[in-house]
C-alpha atoms as a PDB file:
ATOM      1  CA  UNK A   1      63.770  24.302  68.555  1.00  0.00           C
ATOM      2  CA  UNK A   2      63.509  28.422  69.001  1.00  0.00           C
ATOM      3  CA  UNK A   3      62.502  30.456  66.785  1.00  0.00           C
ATOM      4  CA  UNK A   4      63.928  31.319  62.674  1.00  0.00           C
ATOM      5  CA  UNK A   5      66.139  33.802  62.630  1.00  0.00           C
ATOM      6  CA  UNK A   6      63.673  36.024  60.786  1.00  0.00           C
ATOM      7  CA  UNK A   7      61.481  35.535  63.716  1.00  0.00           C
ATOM      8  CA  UNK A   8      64.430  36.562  66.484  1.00  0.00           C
ATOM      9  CA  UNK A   9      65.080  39.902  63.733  1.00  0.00           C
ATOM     10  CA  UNK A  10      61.825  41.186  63.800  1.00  0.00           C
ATOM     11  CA  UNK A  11      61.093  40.676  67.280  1.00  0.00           C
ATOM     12  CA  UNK A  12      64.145  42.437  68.297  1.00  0.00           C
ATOM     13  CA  UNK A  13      63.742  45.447  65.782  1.00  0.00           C
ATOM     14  CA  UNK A  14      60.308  45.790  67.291  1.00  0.00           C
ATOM     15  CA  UNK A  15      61.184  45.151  71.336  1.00  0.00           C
ATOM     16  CA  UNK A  16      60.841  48.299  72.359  1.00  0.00           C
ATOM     17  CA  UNK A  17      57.455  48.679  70.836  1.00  0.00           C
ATOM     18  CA  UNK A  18      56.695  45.737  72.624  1.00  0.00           C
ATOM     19  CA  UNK A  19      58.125  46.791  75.656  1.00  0.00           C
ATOM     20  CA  UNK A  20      56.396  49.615  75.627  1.00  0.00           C
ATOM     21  CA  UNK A  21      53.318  49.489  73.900  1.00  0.00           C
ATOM     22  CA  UNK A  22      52.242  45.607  74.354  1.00  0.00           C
ATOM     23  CA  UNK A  23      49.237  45.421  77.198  1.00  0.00           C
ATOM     24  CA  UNK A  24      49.454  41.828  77.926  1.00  0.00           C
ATOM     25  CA  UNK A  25      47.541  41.410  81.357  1.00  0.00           C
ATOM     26  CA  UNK A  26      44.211  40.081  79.980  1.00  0.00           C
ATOM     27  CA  UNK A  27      45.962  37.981  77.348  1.00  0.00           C
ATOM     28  CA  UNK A  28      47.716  35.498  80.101  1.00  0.00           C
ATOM     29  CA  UNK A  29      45.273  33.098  80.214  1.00  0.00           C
ATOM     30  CA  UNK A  30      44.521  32.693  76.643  1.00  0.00           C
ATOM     31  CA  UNK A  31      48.451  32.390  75.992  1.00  0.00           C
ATOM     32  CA  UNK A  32      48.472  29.691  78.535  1.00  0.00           C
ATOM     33  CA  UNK A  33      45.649  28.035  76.982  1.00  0.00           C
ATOM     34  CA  UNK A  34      48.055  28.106  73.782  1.00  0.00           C
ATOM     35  CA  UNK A  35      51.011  26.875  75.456  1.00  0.00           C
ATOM     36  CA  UNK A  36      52.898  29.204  74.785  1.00  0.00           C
ATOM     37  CA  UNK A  37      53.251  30.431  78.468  1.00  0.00           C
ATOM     38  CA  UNK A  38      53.389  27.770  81.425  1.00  0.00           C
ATOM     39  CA  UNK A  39      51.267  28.215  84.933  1.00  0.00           C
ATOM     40  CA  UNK A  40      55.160  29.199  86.214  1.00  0.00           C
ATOM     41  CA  UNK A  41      55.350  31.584  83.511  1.00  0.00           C
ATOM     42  CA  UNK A  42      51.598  33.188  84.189  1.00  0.00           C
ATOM     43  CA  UNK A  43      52.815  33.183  87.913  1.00  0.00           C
ATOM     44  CA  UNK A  44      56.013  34.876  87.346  1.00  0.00           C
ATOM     45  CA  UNK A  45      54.431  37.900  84.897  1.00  0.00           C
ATOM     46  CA  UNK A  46      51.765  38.699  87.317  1.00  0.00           C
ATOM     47  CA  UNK A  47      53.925  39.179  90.023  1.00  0.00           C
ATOM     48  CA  UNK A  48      55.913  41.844  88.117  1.00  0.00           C
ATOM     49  CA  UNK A  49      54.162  45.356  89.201  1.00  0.00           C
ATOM     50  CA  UNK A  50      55.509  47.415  86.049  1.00  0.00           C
ATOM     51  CA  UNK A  51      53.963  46.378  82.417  1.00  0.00           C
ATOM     52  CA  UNK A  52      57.683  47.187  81.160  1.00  0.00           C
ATOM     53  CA  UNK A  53      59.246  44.490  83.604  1.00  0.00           C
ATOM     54  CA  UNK A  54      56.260  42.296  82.210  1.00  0.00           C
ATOM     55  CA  UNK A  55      56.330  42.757  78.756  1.00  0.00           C
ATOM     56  CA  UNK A  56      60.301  42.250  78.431  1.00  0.00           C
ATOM     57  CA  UNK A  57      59.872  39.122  80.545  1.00  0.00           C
ATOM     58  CA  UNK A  58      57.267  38.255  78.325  1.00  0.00           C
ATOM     59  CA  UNK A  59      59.575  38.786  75.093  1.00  0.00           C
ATOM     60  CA  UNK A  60      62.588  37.082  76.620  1.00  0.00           C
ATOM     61  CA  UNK A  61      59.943  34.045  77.233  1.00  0.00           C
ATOM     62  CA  UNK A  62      58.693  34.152  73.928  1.00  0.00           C
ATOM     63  CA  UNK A  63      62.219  33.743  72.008  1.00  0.00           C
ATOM     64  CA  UNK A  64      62.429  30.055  73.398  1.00  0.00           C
ATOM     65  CA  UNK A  65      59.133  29.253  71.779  1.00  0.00           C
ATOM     66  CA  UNK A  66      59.202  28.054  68.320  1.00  0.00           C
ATOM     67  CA  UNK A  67      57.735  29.887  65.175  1.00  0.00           C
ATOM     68  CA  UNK A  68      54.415  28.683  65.251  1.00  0.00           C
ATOM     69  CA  UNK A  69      54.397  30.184  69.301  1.00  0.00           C
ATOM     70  CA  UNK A  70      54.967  33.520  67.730  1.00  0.00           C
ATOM     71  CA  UNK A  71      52.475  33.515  65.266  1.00  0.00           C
ATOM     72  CA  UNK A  72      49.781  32.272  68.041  1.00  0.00           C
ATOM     73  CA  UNK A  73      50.393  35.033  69.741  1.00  0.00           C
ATOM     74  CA  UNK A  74      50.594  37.624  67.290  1.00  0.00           C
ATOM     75  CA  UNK A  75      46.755  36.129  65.921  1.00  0.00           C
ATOM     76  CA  UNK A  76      45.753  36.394  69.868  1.00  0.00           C
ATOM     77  CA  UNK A  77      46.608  39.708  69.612  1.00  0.00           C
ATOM     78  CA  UNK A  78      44.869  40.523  66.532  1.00  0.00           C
ATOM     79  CA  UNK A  79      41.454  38.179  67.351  1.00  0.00           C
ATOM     80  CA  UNK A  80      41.324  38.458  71.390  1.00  0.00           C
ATOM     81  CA  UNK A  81      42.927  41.802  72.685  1.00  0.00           C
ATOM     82  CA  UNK A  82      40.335  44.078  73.110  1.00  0.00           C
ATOM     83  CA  UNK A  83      43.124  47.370  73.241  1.00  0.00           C
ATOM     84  CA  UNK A  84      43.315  48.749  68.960  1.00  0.00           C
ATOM     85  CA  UNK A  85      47.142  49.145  69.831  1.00  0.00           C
ATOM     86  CA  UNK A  86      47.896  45.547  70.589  1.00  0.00           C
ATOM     87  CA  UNK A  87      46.028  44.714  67.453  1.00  0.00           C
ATOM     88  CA  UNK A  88      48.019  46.926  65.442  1.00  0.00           C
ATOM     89  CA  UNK A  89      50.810  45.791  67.157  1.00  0.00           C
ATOM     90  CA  UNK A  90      49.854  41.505  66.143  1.00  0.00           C
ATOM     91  CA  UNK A  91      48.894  43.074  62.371  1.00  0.00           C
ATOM     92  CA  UNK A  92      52.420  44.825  62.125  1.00  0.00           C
ATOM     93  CA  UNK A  93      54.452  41.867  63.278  1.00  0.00           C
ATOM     94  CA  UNK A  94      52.682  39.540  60.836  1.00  0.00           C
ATOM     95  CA  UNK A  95      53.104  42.151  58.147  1.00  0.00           C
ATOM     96  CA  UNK A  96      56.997  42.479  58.750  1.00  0.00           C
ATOM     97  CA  UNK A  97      57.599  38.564  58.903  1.00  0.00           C
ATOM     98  CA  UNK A  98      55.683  38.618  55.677  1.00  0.00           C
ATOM     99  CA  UNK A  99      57.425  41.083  53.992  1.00  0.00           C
ATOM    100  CA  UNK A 100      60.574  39.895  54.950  1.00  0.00           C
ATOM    101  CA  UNK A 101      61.704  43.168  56.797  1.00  0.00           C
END
């Protein structure tokens, strides 16, 4: 189980976009709902206090998930997020896995 290797590449040529950029507060619950994050998980990223801390958590969490965890979250991203930069963000990761880049 993890993720392809494909997967792992593009996630790690994107982190620190992700780190960054990714606004993930309001998406806990639905990513729970997915499985793709446990109750310990949701826990454990809400009691970080920076979104940095957070989102790299987040990331590290997300590399033990399989593929089809990854794509979940990238269509949460694009269908649920409400913030344009996290849909970007789900569009450009789906675009580079894609393309093969």
């Amino acid at each position: 189980m993890g993720l392809s290797e494909h997967i792992a590449e593009v996630i790690e040529k994107n982190r620190s976009r992700l780190v960054d950029d990714l606004e993930l507060r309001d998406l806990l619950i639905d990513l729970r709902n997915l499985k793709i994050l446990t109750d310990y998980n949701v826990d454990e990223l809400k009691a970080k206090t920076l979104i940095k801390e957070q989102n790299d958590q987040f990331i590290r969490i997300l590399c033990r998930r399989n593929d089809s965890s990854f794509f979940e979250f990238c269509n949460l991203l694009i269908t649920k997020s409400q913030v344009e930069a996290n849909q970007n963000l789900g569009r450009d990761l789906l675009q580079q896995v894609k393309d093969g880049t």
